[in-house]
PDB file of N, CA and C in Angstrom:
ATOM      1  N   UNK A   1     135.268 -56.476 103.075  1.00  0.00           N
ATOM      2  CA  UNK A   1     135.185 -55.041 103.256  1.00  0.00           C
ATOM      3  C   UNK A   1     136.600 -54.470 103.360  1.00  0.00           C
ATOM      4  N   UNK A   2     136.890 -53.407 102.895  1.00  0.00           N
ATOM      5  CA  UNK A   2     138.235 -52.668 102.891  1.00  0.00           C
ATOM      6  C   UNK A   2     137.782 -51.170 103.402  1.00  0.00           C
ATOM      7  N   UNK A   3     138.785 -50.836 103.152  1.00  0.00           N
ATOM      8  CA  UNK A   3     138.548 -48.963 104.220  1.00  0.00           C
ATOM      9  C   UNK A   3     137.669 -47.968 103.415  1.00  0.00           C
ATOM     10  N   UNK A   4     137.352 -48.256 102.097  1.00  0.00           N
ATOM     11  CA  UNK A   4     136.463 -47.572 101.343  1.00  0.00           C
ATOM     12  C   UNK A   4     135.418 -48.022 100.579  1.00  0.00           C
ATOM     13  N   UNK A   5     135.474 -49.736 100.429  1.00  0.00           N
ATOM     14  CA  UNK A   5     134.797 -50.664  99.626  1.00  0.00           C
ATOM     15  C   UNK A   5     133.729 -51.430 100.378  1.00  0.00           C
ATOM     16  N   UNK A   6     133.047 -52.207  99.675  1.00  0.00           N
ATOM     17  CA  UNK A   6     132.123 -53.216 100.221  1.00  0.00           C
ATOM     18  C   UNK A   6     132.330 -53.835  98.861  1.00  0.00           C
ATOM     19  N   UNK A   7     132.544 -55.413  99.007  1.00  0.00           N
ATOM     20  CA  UNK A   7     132.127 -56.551  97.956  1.00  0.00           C
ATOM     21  C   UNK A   7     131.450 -57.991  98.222  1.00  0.00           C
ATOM     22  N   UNK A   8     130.741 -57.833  97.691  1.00  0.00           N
ATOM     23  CA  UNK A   8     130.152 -59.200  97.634  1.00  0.00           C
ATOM     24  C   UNK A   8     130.615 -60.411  96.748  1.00  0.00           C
ATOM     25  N   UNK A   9     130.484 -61.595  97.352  1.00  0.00           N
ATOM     26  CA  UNK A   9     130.754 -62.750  96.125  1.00  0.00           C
ATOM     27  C   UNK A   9     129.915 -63.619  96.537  1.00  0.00           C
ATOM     28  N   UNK A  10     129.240 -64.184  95.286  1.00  0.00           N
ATOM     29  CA  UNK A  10     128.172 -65.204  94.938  1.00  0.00           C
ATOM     30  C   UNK A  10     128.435 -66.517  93.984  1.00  0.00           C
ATOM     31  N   UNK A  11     128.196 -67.704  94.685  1.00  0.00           N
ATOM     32  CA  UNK A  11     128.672 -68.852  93.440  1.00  0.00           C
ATOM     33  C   UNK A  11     127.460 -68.532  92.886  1.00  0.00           C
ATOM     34  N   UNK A  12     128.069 -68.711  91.555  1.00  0.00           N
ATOM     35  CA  UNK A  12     126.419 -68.822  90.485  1.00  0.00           C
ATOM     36  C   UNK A  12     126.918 -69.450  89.076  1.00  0.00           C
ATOM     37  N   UNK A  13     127.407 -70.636  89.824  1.00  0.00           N
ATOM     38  CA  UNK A  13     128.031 -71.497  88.701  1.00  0.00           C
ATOM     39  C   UNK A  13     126.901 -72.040  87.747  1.00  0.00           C
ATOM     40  N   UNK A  14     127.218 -72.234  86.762  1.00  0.00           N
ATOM     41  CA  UNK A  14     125.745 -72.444  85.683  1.00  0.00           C
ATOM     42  C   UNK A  14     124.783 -71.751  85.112  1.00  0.00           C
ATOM     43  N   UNK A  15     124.932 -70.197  85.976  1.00  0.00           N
ATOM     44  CA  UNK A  15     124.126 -69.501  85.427  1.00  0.00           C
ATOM     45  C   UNK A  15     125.026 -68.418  84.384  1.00  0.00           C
ATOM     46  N   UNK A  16     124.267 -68.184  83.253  1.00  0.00           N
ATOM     47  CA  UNK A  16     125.135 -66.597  82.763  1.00  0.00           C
ATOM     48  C   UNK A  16     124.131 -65.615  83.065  1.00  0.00           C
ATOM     49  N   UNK A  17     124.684 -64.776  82.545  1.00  0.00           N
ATOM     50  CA  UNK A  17     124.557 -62.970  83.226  1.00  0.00           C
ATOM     51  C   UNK A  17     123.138 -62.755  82.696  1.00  0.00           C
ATOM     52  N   UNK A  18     122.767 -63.522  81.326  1.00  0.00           N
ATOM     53  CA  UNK A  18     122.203 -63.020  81.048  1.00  0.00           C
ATOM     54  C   UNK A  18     120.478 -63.573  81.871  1.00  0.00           C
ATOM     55  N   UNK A  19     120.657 -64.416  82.685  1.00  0.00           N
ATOM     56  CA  UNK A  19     119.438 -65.202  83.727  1.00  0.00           C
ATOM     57  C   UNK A  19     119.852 -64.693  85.027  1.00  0.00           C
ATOM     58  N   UNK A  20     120.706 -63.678  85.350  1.00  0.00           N
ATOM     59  CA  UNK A  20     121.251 -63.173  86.544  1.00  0.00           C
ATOM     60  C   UNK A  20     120.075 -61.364  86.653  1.00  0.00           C
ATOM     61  N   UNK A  21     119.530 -61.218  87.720  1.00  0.00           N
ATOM     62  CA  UNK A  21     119.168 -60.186  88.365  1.00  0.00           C
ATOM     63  C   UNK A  21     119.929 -59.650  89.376  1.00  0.00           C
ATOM     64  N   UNK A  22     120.459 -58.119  89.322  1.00  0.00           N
ATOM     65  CA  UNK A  22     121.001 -57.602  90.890  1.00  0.00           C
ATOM     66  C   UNK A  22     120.277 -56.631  90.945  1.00  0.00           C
ATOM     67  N   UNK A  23     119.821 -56.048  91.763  1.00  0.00           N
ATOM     68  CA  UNK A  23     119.461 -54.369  92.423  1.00  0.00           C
ATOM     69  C   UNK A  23     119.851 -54.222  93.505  1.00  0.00           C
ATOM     70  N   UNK A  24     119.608 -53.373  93.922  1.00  0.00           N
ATOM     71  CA  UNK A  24     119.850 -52.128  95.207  1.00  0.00           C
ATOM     72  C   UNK A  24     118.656 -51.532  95.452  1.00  0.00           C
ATOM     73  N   UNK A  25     118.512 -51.467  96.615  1.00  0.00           N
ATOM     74  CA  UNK A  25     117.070 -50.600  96.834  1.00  0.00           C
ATOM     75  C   UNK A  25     117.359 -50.144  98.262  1.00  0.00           C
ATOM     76  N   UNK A  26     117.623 -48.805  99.031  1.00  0.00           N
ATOM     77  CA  UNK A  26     117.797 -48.910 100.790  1.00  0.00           C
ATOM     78  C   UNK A  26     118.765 -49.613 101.220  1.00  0.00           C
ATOM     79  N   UNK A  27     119.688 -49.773 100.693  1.00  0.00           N
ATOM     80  CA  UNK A  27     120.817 -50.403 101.559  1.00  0.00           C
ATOM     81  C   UNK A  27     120.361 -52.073 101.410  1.00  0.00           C
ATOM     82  N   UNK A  28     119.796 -53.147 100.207  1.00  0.00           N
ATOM     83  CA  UNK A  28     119.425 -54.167 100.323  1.00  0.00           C
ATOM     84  C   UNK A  28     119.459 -54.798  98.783  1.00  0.00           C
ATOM     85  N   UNK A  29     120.661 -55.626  99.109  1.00  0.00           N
ATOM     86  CA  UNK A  29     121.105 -55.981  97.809  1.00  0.00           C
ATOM     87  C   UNK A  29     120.076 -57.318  97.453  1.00  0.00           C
ATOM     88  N   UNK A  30     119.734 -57.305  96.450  1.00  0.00           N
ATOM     89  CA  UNK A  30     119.007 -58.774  95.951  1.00  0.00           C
ATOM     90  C   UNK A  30     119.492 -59.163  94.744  1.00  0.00           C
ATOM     91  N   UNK A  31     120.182 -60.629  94.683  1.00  0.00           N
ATOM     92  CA  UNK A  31     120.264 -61.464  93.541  1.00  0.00           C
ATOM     93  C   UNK A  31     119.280 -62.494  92.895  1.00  0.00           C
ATOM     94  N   UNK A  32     119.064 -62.259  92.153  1.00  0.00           N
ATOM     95  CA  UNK A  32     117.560 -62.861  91.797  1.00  0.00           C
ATOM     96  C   UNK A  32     118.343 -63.680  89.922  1.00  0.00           C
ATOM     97  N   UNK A  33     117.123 -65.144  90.004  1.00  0.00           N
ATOM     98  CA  UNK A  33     118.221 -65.314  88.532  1.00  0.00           C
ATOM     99  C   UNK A  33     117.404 -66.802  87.832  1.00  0.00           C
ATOM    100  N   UNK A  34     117.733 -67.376  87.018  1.00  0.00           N
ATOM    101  CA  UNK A  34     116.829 -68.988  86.509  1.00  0.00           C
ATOM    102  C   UNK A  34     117.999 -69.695  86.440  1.00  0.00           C
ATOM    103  N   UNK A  35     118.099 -71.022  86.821  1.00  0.00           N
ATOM    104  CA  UNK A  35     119.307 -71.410  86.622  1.00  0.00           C
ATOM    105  C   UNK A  35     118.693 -72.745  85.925  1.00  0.00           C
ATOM    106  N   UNK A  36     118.876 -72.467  84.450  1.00  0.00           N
ATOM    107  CA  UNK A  36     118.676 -73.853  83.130  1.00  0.00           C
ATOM    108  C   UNK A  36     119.297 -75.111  83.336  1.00  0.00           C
ATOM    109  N   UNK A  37     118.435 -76.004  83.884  1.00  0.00           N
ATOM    110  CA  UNK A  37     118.968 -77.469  83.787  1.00  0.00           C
ATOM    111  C   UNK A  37     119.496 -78.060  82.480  1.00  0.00           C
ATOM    112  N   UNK A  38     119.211 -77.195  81.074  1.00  0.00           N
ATOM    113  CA  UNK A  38     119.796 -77.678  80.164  1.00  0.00           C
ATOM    114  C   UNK A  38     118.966 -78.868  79.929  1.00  0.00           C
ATOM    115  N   UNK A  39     117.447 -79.418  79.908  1.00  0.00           N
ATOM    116  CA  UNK A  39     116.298 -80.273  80.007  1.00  0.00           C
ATOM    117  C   UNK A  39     116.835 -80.914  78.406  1.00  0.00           C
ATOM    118  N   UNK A  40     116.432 -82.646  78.757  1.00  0.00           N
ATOM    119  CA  UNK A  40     116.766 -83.159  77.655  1.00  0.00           C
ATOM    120  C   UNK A  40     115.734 -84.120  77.451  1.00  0.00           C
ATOM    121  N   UNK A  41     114.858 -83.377  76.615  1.00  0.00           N
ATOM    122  CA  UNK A  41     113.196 -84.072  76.096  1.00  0.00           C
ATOM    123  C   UNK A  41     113.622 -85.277  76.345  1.00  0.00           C
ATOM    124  N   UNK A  42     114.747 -86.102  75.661  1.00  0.00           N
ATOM    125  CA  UNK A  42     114.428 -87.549  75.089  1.00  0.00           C
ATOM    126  C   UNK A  42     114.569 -88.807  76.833  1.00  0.00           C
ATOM    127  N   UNK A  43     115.120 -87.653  77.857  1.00  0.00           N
ATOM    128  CA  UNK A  43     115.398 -88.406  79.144  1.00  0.00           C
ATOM    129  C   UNK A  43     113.566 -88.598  79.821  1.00  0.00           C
ATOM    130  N   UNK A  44     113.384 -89.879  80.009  1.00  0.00           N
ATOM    131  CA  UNK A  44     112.441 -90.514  81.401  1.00  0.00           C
ATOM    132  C   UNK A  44     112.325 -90.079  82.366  1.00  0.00           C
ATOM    133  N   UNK A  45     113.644 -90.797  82.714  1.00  0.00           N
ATOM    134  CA  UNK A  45     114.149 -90.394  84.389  1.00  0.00           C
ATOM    135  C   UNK A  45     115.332 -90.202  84.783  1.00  0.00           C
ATOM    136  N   UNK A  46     115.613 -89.257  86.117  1.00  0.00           N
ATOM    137  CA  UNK A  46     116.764 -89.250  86.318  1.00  0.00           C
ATOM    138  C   UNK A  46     116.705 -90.495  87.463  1.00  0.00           C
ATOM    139  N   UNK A  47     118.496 -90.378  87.856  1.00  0.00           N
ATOM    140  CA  UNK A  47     118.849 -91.418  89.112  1.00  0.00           C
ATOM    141  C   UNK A  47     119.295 -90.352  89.950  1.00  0.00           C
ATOM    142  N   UNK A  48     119.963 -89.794  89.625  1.00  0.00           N
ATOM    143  CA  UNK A  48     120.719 -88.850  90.917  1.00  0.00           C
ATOM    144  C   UNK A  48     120.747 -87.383  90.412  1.00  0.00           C
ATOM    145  N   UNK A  49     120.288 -86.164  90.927  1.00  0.00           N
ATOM    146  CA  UNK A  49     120.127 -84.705  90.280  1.00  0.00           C
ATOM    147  C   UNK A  49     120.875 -83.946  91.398  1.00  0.00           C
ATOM    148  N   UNK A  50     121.726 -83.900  91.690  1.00  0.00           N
ATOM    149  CA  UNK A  50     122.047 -83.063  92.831  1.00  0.00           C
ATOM    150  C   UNK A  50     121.986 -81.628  92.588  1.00  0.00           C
ATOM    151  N   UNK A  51     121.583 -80.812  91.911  1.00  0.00           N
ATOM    152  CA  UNK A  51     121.855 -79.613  91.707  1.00  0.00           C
ATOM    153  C   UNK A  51     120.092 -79.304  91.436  1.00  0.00           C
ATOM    154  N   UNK A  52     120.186 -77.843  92.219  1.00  0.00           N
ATOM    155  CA  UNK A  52     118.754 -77.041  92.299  1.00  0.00           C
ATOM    156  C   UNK A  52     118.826 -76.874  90.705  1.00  0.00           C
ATOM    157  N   UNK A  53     117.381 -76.189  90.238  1.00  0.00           N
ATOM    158  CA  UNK A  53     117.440 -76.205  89.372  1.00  0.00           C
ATOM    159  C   UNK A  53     116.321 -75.290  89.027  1.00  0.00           C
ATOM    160  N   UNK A  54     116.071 -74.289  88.681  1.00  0.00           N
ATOM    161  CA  UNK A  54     114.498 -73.019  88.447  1.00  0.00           C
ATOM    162  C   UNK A  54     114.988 -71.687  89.079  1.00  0.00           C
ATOM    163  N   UNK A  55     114.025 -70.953  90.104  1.00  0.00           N
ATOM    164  CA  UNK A  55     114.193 -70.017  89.859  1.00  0.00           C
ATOM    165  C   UNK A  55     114.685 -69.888  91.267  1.00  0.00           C
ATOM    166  N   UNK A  56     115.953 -68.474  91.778  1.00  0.00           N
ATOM    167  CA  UNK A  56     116.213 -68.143  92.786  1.00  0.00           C
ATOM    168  C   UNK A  56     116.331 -66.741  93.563  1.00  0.00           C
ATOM    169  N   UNK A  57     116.335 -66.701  94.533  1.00  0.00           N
ATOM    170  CA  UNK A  57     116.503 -65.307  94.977  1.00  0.00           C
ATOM    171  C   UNK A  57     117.056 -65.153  96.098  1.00  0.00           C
ATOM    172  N   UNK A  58     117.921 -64.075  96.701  1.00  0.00           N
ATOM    173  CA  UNK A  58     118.620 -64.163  97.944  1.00  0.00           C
ATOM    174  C   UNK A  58     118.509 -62.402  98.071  1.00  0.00           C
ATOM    175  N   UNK A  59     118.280 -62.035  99.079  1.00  0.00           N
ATOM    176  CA  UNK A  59     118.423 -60.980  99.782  1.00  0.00           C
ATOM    177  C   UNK A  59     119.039 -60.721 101.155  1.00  0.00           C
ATOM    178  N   UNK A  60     119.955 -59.625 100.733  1.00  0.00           N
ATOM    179  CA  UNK A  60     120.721 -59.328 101.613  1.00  0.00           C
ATOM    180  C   UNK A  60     120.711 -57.800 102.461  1.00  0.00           C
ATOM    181  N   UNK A  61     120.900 -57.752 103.392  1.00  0.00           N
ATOM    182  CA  UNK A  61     120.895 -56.533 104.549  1.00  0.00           C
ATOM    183  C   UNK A  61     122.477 -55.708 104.101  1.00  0.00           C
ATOM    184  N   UNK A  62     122.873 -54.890 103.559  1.00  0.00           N
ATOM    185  CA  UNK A  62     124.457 -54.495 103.702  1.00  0.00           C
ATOM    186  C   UNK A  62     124.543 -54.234 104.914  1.00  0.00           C
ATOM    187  N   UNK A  63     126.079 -54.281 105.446  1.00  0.00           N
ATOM    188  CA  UNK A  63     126.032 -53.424 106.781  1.00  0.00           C
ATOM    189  C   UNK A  63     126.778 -52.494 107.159  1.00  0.00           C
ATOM    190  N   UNK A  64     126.956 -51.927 105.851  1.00  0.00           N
ATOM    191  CA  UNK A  64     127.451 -50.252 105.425  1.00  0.00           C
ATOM    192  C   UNK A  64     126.931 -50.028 104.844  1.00  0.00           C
ATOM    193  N   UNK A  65     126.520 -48.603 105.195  1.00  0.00           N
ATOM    194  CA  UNK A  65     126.052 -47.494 104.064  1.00  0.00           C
ATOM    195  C   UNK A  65     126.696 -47.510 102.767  1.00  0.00           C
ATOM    196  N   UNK A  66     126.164 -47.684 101.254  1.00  0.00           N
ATOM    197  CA  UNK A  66     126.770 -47.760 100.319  1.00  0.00           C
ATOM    198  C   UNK A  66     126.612 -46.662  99.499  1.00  0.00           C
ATOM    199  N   UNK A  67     127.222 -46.359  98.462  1.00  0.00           N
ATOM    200  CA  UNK A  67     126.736 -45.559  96.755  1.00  0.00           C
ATOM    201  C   UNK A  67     125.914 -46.661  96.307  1.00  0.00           C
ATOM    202  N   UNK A  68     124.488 -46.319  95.712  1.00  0.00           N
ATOM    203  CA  UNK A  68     124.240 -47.067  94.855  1.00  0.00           C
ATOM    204  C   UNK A  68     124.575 -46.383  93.725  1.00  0.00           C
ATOM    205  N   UNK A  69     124.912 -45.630  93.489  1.00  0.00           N
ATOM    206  CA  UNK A  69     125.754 -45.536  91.863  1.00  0.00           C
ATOM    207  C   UNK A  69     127.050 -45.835  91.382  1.00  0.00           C
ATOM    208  N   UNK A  70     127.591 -46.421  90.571  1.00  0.00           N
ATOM    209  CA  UNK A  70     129.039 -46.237  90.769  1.00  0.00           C
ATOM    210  C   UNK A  70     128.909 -48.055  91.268  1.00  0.00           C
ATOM    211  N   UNK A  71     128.255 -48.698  91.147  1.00  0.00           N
ATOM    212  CA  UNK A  71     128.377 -50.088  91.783  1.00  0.00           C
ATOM    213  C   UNK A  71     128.994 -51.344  90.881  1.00  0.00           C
ATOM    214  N   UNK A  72     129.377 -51.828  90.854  1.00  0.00           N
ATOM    215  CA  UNK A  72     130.706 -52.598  89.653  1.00  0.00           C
ATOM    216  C   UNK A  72     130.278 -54.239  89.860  1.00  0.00           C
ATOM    217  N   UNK A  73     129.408 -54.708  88.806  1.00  0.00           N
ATOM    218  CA  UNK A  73     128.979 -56.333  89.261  1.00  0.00           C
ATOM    219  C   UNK A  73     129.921 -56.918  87.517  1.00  0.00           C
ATOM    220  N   UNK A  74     130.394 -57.987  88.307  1.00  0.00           N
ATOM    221  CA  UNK A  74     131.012 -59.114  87.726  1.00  0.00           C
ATOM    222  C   UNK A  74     130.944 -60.565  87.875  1.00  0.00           C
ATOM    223  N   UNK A  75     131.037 -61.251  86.051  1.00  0.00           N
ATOM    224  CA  UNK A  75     130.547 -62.176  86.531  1.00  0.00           C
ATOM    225  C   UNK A  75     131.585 -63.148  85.720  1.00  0.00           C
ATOM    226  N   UNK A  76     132.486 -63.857  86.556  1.00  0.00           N
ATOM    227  CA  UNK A  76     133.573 -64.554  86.431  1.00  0.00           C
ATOM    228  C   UNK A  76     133.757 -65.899  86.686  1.00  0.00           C
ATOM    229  N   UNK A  77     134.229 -67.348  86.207  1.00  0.00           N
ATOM    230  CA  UNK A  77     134.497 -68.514  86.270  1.00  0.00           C
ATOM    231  C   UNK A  77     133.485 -68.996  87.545  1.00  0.00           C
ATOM    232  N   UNK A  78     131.961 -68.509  87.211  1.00  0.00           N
ATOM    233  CA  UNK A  78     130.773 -68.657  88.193  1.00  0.00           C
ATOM    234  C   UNK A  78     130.895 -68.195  89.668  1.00  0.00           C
ATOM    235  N   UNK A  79     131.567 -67.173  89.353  1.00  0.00           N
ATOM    236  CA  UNK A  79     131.406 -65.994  90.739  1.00  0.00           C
ATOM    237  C   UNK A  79     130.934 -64.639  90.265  1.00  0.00           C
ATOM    238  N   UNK A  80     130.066 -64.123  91.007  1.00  0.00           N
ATOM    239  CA  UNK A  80     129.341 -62.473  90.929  1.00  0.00           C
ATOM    240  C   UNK A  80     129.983 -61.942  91.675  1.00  0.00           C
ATOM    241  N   UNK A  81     130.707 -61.363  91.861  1.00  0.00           N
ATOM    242  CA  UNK A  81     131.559 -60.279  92.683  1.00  0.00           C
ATOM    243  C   UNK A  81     130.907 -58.523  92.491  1.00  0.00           C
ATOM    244  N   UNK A  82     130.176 -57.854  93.454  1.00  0.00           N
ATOM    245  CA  UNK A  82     129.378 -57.262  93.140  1.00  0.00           C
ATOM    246  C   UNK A  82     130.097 -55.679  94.326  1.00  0.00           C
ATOM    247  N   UNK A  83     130.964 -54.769  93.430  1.00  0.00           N
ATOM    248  CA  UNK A  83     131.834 -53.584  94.347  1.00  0.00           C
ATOM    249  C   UNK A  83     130.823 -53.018  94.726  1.00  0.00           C
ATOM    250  N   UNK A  84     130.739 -51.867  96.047  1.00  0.00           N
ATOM    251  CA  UNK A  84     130.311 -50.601  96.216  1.00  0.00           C
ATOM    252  C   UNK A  84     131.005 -49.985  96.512  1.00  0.00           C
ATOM    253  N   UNK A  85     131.146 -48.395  96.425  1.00  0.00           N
ATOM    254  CA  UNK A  85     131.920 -47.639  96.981  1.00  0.00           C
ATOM    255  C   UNK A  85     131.015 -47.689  98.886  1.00  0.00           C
ATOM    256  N   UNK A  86     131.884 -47.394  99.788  1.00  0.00           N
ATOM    257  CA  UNK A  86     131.271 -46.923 100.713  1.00  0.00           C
ATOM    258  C   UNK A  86     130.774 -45.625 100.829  1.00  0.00           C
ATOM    259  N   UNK A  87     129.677 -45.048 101.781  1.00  0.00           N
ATOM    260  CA  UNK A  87     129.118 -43.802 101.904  1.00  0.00           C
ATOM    261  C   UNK A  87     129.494 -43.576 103.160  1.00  0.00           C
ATOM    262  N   UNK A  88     130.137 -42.302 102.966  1.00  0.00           N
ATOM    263  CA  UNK A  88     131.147 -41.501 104.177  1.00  0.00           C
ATOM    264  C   UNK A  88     130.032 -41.205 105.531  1.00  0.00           C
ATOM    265  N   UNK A  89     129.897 -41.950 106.369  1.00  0.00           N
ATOM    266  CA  UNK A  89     128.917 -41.610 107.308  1.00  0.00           C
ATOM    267  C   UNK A  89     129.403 -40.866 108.527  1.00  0.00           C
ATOM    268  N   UNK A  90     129.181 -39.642 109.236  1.00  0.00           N
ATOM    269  CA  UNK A  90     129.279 -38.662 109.766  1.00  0.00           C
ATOM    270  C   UNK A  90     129.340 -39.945 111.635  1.00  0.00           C
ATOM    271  N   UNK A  91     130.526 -39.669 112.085  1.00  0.00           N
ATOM    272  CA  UNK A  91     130.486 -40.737 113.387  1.00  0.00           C
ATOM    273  C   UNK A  91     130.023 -40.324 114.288  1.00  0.00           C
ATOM    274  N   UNK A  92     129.266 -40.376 115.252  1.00  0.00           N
ATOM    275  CA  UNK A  92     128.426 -39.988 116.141  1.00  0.00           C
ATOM    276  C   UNK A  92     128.536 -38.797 117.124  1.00  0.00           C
ATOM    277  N   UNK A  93     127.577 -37.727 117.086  1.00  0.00           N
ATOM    278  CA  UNK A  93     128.097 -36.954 118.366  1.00  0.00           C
ATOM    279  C   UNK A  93     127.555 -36.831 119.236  1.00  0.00           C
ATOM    280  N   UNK A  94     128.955 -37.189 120.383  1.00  0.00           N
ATOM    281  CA  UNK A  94     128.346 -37.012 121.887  1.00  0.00           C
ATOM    282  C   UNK A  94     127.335 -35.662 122.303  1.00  0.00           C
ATOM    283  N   UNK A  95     126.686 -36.454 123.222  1.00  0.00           N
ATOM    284  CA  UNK A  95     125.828 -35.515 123.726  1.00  0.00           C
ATOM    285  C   UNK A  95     126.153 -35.158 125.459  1.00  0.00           C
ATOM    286  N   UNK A  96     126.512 -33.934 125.634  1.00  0.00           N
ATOM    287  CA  UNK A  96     126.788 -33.828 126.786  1.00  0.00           C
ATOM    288  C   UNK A  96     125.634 -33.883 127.632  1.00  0.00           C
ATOM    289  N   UNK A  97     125.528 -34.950 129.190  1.00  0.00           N
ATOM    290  CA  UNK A  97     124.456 -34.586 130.187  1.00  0.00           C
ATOM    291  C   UNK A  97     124.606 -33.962 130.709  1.00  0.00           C
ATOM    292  N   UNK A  98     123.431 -33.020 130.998  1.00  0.00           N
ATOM    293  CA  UNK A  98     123.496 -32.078 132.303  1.00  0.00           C
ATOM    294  C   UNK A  98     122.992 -33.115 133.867  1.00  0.00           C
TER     295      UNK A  98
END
């Protein structure tokens, strides 16, 4: 976070953009996406698979008010780096007690 920004970053090594989902909805970012094992008919079996492999999703709470317009997603050497502008929120006013 910076004095006017919000960014996110996501590994999403293996996947391209084009199996990548983002939205915005209420202040609640979701990355949603298929990530292709690259399946090779002529293999049996594996021995060792360490890596997930189908479909994923992650949702997130922001915890600034954002623009959802104006929102800048990138997708670089398997990082999503995903800008918002911040939304100028009015800081609280005291209430005097009687």
């Amino acid at each position: 976070e910076t004095t006017n920004k919000l960014v996110v970053k996501a590994r999403t090594a293996g996947i391209s953009k084009t199996d990548l989902n983002v939205t915005i909805a209420d202040n609640i970012l979701t990355i949603s996406g298929v990530l292709s094992g690259g399946e090779d008919d002529h293999t049996t079996c594996w021995h060792i698979q360490e890596c997930y492999w189908g479909e994923f999703s992650r949702t997130i709470a922001l915890p600034v008010q954002v623009k959802e317009e104006g929102v800048k997603a990138e997708l670089k050497d398997g990082v999503l780096t995903i800008s918002f502008e911040k939304e100028q929120v009015e800081s609280p006013k005291q209430i005097q007690i009687q």
